[in-house]
Protein backbone atom coordinates (compact mmCIF):
# COMPACT_ATOMS: atom_id res chain seq x y z
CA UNK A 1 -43.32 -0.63 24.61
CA UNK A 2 -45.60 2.23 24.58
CA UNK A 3 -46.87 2.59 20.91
CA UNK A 4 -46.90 6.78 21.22
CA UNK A 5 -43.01 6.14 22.02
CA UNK A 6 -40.61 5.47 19.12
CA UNK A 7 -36.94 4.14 19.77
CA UNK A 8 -35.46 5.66 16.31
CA UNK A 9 -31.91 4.32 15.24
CA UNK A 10 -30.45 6.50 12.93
CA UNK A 11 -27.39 6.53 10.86
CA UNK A 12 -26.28 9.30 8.57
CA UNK A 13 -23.89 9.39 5.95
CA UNK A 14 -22.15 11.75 3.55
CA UNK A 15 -22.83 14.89 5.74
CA UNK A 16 -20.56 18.10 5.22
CA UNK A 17 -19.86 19.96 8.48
CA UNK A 18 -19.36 23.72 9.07
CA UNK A 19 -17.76 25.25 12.68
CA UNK A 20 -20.15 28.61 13.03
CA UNK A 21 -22.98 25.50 12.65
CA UNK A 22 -25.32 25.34 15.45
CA UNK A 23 -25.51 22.11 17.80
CA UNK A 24 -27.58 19.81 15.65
CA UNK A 25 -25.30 19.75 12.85
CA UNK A 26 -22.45 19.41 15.91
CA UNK A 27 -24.26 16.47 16.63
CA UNK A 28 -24.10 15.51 12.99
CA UNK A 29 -21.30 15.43 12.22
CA UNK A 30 -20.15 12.99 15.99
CA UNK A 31 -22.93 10.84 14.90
CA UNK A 32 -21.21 10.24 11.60
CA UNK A 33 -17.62 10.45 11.93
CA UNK A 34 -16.63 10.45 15.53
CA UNK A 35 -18.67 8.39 16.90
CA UNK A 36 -18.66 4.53 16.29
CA UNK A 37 -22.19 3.73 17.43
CA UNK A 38 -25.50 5.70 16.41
CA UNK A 39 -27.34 8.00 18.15
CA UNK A 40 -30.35 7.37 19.67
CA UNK A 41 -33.30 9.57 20.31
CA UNK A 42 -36.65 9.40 21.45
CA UNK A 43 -40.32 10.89 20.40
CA UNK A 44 -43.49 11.05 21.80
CA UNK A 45 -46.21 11.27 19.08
CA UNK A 46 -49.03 8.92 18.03
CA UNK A 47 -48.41 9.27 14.54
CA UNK A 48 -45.44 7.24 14.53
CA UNK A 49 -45.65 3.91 14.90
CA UNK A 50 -43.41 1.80 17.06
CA UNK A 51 -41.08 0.50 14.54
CA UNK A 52 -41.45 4.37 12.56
CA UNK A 53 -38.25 5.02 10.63
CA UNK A 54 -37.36 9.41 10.58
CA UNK A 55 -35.94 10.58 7.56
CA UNK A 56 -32.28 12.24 8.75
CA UNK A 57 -32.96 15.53 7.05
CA UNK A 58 -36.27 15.84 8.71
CA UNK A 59 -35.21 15.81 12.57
CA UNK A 60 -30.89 16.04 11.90
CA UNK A 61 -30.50 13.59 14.22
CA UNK A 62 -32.58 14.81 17.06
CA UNK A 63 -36.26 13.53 17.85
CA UNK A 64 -39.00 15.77 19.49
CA UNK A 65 -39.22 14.66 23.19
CA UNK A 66 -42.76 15.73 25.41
CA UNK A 67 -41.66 14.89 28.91
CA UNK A 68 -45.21 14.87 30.80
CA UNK A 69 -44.29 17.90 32.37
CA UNK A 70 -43.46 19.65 28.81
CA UNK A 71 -40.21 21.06 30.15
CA UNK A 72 -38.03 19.86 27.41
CA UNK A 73 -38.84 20.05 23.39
CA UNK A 74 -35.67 17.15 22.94
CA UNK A 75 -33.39 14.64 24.62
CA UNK A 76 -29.69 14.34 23.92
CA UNK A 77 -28.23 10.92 25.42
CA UNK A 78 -24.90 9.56 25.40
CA UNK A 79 -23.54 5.98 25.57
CA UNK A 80 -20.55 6.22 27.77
CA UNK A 81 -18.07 3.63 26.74
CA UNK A 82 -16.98 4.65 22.82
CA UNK A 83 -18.53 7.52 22.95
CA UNK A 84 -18.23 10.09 25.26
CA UNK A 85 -14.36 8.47 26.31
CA UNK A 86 -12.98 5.66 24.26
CA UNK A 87 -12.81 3.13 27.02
CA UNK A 88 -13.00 -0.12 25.23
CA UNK A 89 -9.38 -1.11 25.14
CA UNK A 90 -8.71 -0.37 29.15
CA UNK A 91 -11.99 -2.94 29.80
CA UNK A 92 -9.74 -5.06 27.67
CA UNK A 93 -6.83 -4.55 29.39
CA UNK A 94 -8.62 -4.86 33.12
CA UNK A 95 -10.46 -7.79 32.18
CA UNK A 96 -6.87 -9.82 31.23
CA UNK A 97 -4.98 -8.40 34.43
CA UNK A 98 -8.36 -9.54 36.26
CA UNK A 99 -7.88 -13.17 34.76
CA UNK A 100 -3.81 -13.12 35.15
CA UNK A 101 -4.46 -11.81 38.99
CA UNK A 102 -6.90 -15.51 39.21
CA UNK A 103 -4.53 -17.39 37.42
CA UNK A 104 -7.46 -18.40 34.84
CA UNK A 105 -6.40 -21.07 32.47
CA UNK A 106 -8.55 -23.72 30.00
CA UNK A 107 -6.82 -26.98 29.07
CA UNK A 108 -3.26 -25.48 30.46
CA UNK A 109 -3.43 -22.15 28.38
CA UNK A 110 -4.30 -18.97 30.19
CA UNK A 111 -7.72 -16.86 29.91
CA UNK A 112 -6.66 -13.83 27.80
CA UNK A 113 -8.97 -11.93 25.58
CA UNK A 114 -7.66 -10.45 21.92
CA UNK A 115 -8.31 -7.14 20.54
CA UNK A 116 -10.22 -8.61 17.85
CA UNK A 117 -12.04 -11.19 19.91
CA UNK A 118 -12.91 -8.40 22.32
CA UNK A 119 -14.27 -6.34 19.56
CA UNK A 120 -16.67 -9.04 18.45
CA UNK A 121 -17.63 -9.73 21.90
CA UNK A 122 -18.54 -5.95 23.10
CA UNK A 123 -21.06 -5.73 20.12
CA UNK A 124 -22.14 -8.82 20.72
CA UNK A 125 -22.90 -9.63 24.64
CA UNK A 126 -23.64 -6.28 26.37
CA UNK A 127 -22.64 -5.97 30.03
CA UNK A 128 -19.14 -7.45 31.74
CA UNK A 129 -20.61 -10.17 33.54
CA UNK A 130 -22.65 -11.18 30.30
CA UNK A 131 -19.31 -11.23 28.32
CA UNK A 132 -17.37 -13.71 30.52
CA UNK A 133 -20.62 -15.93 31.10
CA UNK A 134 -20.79 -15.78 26.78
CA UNK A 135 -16.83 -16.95 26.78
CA UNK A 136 -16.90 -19.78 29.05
CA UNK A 137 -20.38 -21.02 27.79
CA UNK A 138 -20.31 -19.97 24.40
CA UNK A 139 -16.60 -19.53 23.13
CA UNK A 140 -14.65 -22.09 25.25
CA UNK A 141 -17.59 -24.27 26.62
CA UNK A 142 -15.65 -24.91 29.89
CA UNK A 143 -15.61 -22.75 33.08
CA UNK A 144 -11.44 -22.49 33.74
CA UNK A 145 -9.13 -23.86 36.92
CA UNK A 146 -7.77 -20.64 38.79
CA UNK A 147 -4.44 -20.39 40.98
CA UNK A 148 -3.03 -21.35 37.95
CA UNK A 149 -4.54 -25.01 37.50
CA UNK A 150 -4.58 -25.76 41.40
CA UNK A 151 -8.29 -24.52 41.83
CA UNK A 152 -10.84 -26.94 40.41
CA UNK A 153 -13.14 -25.14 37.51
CA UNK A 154 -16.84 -24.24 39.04
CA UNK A 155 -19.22 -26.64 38.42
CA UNK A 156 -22.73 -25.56 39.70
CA UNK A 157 -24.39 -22.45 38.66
CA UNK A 158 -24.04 -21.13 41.81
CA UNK A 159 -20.07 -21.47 41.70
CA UNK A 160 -19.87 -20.40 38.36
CA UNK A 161 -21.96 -17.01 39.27
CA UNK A 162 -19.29 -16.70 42.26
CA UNK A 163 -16.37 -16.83 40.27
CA UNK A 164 -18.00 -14.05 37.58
CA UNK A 165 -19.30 -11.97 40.37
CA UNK A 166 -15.56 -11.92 42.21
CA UNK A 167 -13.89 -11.64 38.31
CA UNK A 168 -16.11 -8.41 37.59
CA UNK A 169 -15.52 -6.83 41.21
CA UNK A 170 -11.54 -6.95 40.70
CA UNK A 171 -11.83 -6.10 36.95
CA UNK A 172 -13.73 -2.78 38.21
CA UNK A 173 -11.07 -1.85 40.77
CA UNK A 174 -8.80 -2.81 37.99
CA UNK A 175 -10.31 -0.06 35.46
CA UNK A 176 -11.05 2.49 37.56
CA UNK A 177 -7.42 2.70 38.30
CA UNK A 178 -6.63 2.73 34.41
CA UNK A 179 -9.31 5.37 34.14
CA UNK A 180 -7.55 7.49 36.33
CA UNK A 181 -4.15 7.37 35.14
CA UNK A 182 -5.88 7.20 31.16
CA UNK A 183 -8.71 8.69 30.52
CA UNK A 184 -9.90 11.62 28.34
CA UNK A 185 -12.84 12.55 26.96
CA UNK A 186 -13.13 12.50 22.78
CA UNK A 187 -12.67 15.35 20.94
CA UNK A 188 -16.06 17.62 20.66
CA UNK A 189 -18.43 15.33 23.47
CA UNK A 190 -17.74 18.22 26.29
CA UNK A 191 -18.75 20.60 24.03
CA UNK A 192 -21.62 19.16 22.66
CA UNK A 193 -22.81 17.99 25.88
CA UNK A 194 -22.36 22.01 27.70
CA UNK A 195 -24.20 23.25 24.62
CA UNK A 196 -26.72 20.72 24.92
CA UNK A 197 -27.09 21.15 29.24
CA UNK A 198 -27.34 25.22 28.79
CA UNK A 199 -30.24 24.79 26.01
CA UNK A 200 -33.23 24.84 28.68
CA UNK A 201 -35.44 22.50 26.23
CA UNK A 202 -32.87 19.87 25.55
CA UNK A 203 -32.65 17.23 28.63
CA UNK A 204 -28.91 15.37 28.26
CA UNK A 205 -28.25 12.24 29.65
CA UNK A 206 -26.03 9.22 30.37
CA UNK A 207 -27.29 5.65 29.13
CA UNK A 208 -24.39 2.57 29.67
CA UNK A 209 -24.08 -1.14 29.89
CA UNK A 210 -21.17 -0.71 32.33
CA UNK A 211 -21.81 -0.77 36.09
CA UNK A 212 -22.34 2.21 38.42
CA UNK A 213 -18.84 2.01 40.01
CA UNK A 214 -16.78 1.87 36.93
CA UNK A 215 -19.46 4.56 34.91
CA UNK A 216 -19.50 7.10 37.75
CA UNK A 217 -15.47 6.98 37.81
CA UNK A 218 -15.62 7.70 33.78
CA UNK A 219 -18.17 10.53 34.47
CA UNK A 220 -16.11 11.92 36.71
CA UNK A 221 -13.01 12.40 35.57
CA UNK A 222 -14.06 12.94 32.32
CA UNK A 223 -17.13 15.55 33.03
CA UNK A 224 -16.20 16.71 36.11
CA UNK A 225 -18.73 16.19 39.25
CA UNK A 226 -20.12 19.76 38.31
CA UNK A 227 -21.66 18.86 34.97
CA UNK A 228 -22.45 15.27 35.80
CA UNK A 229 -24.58 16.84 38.72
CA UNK A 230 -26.26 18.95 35.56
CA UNK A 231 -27.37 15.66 33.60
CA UNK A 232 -31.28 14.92 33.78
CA UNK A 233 -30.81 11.43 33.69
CA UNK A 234 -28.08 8.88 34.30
CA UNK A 235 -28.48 5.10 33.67
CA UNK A 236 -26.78 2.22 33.85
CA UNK A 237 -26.50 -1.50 33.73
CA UNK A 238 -27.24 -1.94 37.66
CA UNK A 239 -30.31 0.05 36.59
CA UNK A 240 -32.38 -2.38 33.86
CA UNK A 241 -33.14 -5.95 33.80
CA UNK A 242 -31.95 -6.11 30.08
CA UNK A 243 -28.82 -4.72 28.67
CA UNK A 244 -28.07 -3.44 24.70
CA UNK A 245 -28.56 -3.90 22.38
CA UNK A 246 -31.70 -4.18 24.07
CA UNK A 247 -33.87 -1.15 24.12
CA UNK A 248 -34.60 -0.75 27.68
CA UNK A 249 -32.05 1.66 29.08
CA UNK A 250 -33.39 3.89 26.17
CA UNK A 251 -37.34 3.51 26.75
CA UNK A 252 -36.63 3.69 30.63
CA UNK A 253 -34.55 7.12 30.16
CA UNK A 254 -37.04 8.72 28.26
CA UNK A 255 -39.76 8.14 30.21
């Protein structure tokens, strides 16, 4: 990582919120009680260090961005999933109808993931193909039969990627569909993110795990394709050789 960039992680607590208050403290106040992940933010300086921790009062959430250019003073970017739509329960949902539709089982019992075991694994593994490889590796230690039992389990990598590849393909026709009939964006993100898009020194963008097809459906039902054409910079898990909680989504939007 460049040294003169910082990734800074911060959390804030115990913060009182006000209406006529201008965007930062909008941004606040989501980062503390809305939202159930943590902003991120970026600055370019050489005096702080790459592992530099910024006091919460000092930059309210917000770090000082110089783009080369030195168009924009900050950068405002949003995770997609949790954030600007709580999606989390329909990739639940799409994933299960994706393993019914295979007729996925392990030792007789069919493939089906829990709210609480899917909440464990979506902060633990990021990206849907990353989660099922964890499960069957990981979790169960067996790749499962399909066509209910009558299709032998993969056995060589190269099966086993087929079977995740084909899983993740349906699962995203499968959620794009529950998008569409479901989705809405939380209360406050539209806001924030107009606010944010008419300020000509703040560059907003889109950072997510998920792939492009199921993201771009999110972004456009829930932004509309007028003010996703607005954002700066939109990337996603197609996009980056590592996914979160690695930081290279973040260090590749900002520069």
């Amino acid at each position: 990582i460049n040294p003169n960039l910082a990734l800074i992680h911060l959390s804030i607590f115990d913060i009182t919120f006000n209406l006529s208050n201008k965007m930062m403290k909008i941004l606040i106040f989501l980062t503390a009680y809305l939202l159930p992940t943590t902003v991120h933010a970026f600055m370019s300086s050489p005096t702080f260090g790459t592992h530099s921790v910024v006091n919460s009062n000092q930059f309210f959430g917000l770090t000082s961005l110089k783009s080369k250019s030195g168009e924009f003073d900050y950068a405002l970017i949003f995770d997609c999933d949790g954030v600007i739509i709580e999606t989390e329960e329909l990739h639940r949902l799409a994933y299960n109808a994706a393993f019914k539709s295979a007729g996925l089982q392990i030792d007789g019992e069919p493939v089906e993931w829990s709210v609480g075991y899917y909440d464990i694994l979506q902060n633990t593994v990021g990206g849907g193909k990353g989660k099922m490889f964890y499960h069957f590796r990981n979790t169960t230690g067996a790749f499962p039969t399909a066509e209910g039992g009558l299709k032998a389990a993969p056995e060589t990598q190269e099966e086993q990627q087929t079977l995740i590849d084909t899983l993740q393909a349906h699962k995203t026709e499968l959620y794009k569909d529950l998008i569409a009939e479901m989705a809405s964006p939380r209360p406050g993100v539209i806001e924030l993110m107009d606010e944010a898009i008419n300020d000509p020194k703040i560059a907003v963008g889109v950072c997510s795990a998920s792939t492009k097809a199921a993201v771009t459906k999110v972004l456009d039902v829930t932004l509309g394709e007028e003010r996703r054409n607005k954002l700066n910079v939109c990337i996603l898990g197609d996009d980056v050789s590592k996914l979160k909680p690695d930081p290279l989504i973040y260090v590749t939007a900002a520069e």
